[in-house]
C-alpha atoms as a PDB file:
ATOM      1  CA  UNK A   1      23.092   9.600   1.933  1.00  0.00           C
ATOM      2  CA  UNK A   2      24.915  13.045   2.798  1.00  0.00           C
ATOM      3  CA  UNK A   3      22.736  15.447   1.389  1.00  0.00           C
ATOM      4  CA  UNK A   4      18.859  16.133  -0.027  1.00  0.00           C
ATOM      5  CA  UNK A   5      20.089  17.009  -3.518  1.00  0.00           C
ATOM      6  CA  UNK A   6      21.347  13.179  -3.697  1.00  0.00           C
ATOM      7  CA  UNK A   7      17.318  12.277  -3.045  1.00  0.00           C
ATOM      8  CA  UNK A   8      16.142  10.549  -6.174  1.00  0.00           C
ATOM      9  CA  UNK A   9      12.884  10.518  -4.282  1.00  0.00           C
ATOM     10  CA  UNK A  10       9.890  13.619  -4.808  1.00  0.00           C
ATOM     11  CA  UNK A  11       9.454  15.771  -1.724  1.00  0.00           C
ATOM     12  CA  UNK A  12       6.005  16.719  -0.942  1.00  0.00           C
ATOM     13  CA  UNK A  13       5.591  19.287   1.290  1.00  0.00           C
ATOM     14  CA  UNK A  14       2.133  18.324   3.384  1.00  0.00           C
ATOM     15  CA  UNK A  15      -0.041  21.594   5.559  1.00  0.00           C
ATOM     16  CA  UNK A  16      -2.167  23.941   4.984  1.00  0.00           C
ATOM     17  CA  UNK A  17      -0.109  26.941   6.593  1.00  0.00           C
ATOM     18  CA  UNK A  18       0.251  29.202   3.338  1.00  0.00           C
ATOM     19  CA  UNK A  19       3.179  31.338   5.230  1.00  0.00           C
ATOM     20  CA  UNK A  20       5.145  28.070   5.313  1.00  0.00           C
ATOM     21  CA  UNK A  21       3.902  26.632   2.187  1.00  0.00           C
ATOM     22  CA  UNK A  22       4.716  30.210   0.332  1.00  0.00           C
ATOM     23  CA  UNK A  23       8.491  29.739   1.605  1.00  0.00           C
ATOM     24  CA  UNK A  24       8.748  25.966   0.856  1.00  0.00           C
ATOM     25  CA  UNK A  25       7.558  26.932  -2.652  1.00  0.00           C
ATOM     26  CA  UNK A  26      11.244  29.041  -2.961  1.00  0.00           C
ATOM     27  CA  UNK A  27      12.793  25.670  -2.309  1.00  0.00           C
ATOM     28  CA  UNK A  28      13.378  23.770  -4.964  1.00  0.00           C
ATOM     29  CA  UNK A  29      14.010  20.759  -2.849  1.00  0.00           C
ATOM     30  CA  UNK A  30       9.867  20.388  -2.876  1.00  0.00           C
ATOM     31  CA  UNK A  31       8.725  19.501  -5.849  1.00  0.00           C
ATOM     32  CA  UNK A  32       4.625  19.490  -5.121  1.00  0.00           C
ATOM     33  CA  UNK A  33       2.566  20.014  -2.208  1.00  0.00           C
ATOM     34  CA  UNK A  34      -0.602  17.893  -0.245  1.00  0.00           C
ATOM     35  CA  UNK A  35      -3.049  19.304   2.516  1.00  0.00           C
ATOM     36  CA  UNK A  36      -6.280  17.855   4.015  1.00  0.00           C
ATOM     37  CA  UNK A  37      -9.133  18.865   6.289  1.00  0.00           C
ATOM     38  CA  UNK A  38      -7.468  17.475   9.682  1.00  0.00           C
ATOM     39  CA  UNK A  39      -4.357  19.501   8.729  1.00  0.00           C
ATOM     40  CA  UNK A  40      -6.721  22.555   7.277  1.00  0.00           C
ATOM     41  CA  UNK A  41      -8.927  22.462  10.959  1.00  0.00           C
ATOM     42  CA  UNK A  42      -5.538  22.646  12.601  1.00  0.00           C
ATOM     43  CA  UNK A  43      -4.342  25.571  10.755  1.00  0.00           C
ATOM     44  CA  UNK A  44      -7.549  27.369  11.613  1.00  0.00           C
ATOM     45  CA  UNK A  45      -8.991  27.529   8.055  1.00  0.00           C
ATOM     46  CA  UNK A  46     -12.223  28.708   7.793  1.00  0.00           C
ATOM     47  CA  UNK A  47     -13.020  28.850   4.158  1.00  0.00           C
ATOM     48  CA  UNK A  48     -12.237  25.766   2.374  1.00  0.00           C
ATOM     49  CA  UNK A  49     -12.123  27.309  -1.615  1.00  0.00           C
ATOM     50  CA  UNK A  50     -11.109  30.590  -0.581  1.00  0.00           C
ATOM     51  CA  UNK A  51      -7.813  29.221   1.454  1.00  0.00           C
ATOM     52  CA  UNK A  52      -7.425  26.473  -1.730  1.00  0.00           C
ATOM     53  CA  UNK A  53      -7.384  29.284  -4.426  1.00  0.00           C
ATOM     54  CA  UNK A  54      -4.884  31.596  -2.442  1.00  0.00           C
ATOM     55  CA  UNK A  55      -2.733  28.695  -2.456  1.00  0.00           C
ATOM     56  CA  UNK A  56      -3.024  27.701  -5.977  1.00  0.00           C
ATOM     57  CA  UNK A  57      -1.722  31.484  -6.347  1.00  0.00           C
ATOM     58  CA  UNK A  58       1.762  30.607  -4.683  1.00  0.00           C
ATOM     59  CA  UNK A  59       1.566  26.686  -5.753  1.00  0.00           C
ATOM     60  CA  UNK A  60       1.113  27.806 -10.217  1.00  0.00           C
ATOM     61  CA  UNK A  61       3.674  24.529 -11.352  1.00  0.00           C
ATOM     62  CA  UNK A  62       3.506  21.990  -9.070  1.00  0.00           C
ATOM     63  CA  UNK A  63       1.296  19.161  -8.120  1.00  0.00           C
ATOM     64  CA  UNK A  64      -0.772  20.085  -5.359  1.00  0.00           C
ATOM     65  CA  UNK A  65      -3.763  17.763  -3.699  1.00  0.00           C
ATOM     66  CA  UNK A  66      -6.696  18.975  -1.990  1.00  0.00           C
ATOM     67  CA  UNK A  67      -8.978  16.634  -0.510  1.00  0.00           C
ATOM     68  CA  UNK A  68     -12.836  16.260  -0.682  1.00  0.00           C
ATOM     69  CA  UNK A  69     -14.609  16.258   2.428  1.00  0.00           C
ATOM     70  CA  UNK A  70     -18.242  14.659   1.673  1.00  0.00           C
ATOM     71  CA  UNK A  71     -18.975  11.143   2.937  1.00  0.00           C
ATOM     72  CA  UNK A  72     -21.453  10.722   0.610  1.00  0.00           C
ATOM     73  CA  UNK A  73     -20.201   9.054  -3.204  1.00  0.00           C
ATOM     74  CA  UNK A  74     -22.430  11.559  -5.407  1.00  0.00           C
ATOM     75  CA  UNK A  75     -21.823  14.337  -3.503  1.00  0.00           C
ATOM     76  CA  UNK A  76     -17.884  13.449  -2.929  1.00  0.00           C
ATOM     77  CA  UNK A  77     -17.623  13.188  -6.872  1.00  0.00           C
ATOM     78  CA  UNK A  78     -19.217  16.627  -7.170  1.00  0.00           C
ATOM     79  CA  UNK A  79     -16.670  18.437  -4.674  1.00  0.00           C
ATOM     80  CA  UNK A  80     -13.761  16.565  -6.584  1.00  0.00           C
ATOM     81  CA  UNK A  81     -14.954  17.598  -9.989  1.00  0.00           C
ATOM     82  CA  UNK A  82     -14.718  21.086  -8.669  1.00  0.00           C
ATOM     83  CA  UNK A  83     -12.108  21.104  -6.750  1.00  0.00           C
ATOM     84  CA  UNK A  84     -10.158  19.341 -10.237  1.00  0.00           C
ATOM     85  CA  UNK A  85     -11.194  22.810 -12.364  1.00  0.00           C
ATOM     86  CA  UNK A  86      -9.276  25.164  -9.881  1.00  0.00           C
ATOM     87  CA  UNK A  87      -5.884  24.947 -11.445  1.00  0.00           C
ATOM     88  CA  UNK A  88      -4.606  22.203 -13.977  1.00  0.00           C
ATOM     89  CA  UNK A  89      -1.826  21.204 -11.324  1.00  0.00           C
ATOM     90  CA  UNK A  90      -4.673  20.122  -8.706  1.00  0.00           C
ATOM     91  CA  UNK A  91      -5.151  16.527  -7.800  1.00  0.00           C
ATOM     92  CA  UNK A  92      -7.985  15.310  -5.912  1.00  0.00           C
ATOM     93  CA  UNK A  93      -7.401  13.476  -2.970  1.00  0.00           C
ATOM     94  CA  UNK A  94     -10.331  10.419  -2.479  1.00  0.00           C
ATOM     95  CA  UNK A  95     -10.404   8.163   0.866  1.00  0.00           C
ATOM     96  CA  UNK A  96     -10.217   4.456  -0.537  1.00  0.00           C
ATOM     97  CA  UNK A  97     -13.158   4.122   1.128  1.00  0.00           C
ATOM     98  CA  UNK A  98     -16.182   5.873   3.017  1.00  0.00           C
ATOM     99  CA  UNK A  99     -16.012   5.923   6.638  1.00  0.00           C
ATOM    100  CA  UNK A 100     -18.238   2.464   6.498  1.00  0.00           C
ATOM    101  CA  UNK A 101     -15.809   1.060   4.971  1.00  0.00           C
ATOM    102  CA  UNK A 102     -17.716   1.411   1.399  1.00  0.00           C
ATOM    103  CA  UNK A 103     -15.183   0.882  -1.676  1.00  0.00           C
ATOM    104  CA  UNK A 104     -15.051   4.361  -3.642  1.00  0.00           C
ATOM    105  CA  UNK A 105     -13.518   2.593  -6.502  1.00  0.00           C
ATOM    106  CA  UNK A 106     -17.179   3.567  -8.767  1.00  0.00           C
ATOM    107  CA  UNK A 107     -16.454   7.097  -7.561  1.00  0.00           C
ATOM    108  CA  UNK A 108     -12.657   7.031  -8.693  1.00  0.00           C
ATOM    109  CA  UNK A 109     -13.248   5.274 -11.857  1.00  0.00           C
ATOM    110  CA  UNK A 110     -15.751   7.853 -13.293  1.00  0.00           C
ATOM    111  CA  UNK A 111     -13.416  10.707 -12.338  1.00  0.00           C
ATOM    112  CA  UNK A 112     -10.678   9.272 -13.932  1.00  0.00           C
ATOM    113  CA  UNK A 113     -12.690   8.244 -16.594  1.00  0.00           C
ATOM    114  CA  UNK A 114     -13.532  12.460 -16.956  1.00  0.00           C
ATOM    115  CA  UNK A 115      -9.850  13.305 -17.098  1.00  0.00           C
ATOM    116  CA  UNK A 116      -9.466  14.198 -13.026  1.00  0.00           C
ATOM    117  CA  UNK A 117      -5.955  13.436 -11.517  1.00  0.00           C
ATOM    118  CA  UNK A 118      -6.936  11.488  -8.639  1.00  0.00           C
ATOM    119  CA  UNK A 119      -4.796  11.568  -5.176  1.00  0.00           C
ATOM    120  CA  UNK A 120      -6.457   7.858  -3.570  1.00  0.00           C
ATOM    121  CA  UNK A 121      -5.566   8.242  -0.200  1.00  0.00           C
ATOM    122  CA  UNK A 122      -5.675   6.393   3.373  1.00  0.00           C
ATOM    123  CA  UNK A 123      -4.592   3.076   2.105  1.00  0.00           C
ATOM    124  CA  UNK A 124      -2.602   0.623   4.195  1.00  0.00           C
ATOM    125  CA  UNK A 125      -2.814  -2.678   2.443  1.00  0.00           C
ATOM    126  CA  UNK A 126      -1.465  -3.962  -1.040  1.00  0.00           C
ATOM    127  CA  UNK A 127      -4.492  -5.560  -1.393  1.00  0.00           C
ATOM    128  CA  UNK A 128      -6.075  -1.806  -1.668  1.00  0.00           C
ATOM    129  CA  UNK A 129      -3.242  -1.061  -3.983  1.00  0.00           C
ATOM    130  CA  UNK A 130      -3.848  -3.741  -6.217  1.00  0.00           C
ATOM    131  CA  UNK A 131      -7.926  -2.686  -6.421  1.00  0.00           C
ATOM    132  CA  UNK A 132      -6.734   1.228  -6.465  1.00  0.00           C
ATOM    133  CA  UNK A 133      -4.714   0.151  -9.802  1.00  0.00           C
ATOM    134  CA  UNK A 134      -7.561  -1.336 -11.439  1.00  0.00           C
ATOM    135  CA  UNK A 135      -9.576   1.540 -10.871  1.00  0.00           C
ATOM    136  CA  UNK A 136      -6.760   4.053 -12.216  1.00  0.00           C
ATOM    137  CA  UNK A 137      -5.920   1.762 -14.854  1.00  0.00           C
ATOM    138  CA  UNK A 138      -5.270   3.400 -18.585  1.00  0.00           C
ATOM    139  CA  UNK A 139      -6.506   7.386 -17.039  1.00  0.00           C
ATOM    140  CA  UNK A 140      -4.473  10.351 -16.516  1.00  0.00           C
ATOM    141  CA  UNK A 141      -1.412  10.625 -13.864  1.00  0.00           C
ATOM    142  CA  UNK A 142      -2.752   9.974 -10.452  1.00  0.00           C
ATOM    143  CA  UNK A 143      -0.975   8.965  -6.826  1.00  0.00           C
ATOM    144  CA  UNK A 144      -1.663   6.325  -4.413  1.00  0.00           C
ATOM    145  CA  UNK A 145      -1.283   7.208  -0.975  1.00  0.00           C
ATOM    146  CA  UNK A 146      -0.201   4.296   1.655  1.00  0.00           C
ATOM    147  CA  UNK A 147       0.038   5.857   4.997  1.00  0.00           C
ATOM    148  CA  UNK A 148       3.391   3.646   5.946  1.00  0.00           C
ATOM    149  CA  UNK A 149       3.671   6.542   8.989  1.00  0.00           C
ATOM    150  CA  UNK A 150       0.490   4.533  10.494  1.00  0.00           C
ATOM    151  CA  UNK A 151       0.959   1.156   9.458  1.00  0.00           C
ATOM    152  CA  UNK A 152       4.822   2.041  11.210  1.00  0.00           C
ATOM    153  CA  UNK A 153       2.306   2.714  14.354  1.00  0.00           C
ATOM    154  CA  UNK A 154       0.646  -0.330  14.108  1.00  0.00           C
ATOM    155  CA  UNK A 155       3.970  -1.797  15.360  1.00  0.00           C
ATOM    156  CA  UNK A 156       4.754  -3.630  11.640  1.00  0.00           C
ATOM    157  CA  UNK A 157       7.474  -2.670   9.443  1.00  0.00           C
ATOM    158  CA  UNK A 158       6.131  -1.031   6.465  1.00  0.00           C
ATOM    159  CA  UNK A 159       8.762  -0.975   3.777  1.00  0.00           C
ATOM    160  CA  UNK A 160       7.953  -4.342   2.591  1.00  0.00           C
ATOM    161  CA  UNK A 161       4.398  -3.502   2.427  1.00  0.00           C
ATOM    162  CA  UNK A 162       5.983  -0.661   0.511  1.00  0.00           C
ATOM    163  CA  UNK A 163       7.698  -2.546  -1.398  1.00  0.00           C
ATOM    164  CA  UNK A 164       5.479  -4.399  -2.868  1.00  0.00           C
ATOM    165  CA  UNK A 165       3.133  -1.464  -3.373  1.00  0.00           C
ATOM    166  CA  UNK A 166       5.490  -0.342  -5.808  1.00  0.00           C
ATOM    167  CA  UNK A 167       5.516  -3.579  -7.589  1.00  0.00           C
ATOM    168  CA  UNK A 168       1.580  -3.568  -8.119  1.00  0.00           C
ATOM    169  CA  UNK A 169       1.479  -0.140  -9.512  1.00  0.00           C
ATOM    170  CA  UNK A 170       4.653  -1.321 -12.025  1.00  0.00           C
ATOM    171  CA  UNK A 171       2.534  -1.860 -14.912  1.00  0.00           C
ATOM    172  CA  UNK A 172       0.938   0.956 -14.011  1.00  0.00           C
ATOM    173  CA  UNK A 173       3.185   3.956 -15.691  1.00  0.00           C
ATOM    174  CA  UNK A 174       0.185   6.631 -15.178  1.00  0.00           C
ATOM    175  CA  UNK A 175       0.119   6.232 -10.931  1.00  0.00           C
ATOM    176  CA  UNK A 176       3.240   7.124  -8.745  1.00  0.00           C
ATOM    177  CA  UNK A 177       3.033   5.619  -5.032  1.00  0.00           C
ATOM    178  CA  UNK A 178       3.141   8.319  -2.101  1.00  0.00           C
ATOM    179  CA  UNK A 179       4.897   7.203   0.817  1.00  0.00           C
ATOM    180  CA  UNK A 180       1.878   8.910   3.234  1.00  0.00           C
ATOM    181  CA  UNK A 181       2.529  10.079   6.555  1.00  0.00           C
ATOM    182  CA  UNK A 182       6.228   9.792   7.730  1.00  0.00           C
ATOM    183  CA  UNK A 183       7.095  10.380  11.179  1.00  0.00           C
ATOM    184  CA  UNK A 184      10.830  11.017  10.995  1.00  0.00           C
ATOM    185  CA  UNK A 185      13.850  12.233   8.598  1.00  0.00           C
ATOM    186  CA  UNK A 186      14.901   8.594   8.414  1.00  0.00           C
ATOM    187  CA  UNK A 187      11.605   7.751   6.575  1.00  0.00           C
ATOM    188  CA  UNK A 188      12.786  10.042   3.635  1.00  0.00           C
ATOM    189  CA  UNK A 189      16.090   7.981   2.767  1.00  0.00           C
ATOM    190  CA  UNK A 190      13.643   4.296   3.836  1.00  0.00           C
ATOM    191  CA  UNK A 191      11.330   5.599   0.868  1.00  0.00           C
ATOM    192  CA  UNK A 192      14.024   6.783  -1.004  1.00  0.00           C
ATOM    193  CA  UNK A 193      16.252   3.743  -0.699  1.00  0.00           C
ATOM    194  CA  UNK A 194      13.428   1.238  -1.837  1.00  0.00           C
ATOM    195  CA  UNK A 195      12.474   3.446  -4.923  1.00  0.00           C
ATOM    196  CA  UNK A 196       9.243   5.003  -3.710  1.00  0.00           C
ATOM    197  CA  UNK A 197       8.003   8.070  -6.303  1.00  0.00           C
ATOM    198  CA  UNK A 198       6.605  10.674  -3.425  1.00  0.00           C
ATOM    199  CA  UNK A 199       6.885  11.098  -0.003  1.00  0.00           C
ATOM    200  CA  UNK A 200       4.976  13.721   1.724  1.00  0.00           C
ATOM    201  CA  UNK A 201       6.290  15.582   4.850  1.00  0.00           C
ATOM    202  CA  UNK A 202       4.642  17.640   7.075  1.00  0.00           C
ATOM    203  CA  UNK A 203       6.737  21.061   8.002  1.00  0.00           C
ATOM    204  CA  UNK A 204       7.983  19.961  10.907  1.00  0.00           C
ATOM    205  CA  UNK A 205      10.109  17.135   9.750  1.00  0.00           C
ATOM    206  CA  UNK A 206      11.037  18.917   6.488  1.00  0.00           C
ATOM    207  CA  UNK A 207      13.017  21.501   8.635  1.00  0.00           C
ATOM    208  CA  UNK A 208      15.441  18.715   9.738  1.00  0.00           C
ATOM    209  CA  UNK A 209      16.357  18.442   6.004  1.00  0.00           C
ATOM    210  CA  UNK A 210      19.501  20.240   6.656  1.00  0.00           C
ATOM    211  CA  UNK A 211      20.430  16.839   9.674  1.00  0.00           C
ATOM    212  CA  UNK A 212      20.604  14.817   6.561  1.00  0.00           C
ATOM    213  CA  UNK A 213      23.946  13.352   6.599  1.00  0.00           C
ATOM    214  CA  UNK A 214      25.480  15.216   9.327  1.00  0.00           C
ATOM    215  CA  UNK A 215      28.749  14.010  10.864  1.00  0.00           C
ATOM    216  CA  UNK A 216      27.471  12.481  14.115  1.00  0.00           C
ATOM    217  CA  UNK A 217      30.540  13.578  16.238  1.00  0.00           C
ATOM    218  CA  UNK A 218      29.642  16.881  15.146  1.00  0.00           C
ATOM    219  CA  UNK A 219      26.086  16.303  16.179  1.00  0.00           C
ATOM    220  CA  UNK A 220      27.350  15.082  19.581  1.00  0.00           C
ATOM    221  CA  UNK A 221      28.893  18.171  20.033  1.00  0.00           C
ATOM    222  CA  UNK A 222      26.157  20.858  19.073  1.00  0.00           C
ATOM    223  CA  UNK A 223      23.800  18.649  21.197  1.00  0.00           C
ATOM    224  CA  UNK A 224      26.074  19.585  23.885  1.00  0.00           C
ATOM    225  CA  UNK A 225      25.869  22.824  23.476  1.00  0.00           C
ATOM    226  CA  UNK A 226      22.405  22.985  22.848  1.00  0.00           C
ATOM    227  CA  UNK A 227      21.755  21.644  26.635  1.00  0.00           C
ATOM    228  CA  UNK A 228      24.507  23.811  27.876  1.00  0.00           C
ATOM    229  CA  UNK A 229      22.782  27.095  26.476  1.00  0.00           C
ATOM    230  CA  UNK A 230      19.497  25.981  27.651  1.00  0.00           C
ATOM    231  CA  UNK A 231      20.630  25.901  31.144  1.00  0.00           C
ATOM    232  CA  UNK A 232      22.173  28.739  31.247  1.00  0.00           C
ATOM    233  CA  UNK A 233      19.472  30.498  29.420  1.00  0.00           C
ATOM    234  CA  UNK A 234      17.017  29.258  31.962  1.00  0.00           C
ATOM    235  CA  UNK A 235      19.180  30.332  35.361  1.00  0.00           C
ATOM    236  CA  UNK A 236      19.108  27.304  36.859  1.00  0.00           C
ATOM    237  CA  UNK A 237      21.116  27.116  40.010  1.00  0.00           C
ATOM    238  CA  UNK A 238      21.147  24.458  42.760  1.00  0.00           C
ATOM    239  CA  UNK A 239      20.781  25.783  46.422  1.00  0.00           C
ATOM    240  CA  UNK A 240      23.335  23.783  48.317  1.00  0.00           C
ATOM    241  CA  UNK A 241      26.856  23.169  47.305  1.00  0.00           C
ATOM    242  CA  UNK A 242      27.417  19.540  46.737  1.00  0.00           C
ATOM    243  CA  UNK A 243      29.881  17.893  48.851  1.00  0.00           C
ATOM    244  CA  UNK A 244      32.045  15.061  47.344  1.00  0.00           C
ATOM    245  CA  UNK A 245      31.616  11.643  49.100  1.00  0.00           C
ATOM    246  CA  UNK A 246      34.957  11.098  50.268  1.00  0.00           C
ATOM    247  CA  UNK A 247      34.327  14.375  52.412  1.00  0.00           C
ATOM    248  CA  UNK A 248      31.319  13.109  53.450  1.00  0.00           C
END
């Protein structure tokens, strides 16, 4: 890999910071976009719809997810049903499960049922990959989000959880797998090399994009320099002049 452009793999660009997501928009590196409430708190946004509809004013023609918020199924259905007739690029993102641990597959299934593009997100198992693809089975396009950043944090090795991730949703041509929550530029070409759809990035790690394939002598060297500037930048001095050992 020496460069982004050779990325068969879909960038997402995941915040909620509509400065950055206004200029990632020019880029046509990023082909759709993903926020949720943790990364909407963080950004200081106040007004859920408001924030969501100035965004779908930058976002107009690519995917873009926005996540309900309810813990409760009827009322979680509701938000995504509205949050679905904002903009026909919306997808609705859906935990796999309430925060007991309740399946929302009766929640996902009616939704898809009524034409919603569904984002199911939070999953970390192929066994919720293989119940996600029932559920999404036959409806419109949808994603399935495995967060291989935190099963990475678990200490296991998530490609070939990945892996066969992608293999469950094969017969599946209507749901693309989202490779959720990576922590590093590496994680790009890992999801890339094993055929993975999506991969969503938060800001921060898209703006090593231009790394990708650098020549690591090269790398060495601005490193280097990087430390040198620093220090100099900073006025560090020491207050004694050293005196070799042999002197000593």
């Amino acid at each position: 890999m020496t460069d982004a452009s050779d990325l068969s793999i879909k960038i997402f660009a995941d915040g909620a910071d509509r400065e950055s997501i206004a200029n990632l928009y020019a880029n046509p590196l990023i082909q759709g976009f993903t926020t949720n409430p943790t990364l909407m708190r963080k950004a200081g946004v106040e007004d859920y719809e408001t924030f969501a509809r100035e965004v779908l004013e930058i976002v107009t023609d690519r995917p873009i997810s926005f996540e309900v918020f309810s813990d409760d199924f009827a009322e979680m259905e509701e938000q995504a049903l509205q949050i679905s007739s904002w903009a026909d690029n919306v997808y609705v993102k859906v935990p796999v499960t309430d925060t007991s641990g309740e399946s929302s597959g009766d929640v996902v299934r009616r939704l898809a049922d009524r034409g919603v593009k569904v984002n199911v997100t939070a999953l970390m198992t192929p066994a919720q990959v293989r119940e996600v693809a029932e559920w999404v089975a036959g409806g419109p396009p949808c994603y399935v989000s495995v967060f291989a950043g935190r099963i990475a944090d678990s200490g296991r090795d998530p490609i070939p959880l990945m892996t066969e991730s992608l293999e469950i949703l094969g017969d599946h041509p209507n749901a693309e797998l989202i490779w959720a929550s990576p922590r590093e530029l590496l994680n790009i070409v890992q999801a890339n090399a094993i055929g993975c759809d999506i991969i969503t990035v938060t800001h921060d790690v898209l703006a090593k994009l231009e790394t990708l394939g650098k020549d690591l002598d090269e790398f060495s060297l601005d490193t280097v320099r990087m430390f040198f500037r620093d220090g100099q930048a900073a006025g560090y001095t020491l207050g004694a002049k050293a005196v070799p050992p042999a002197q000593r």
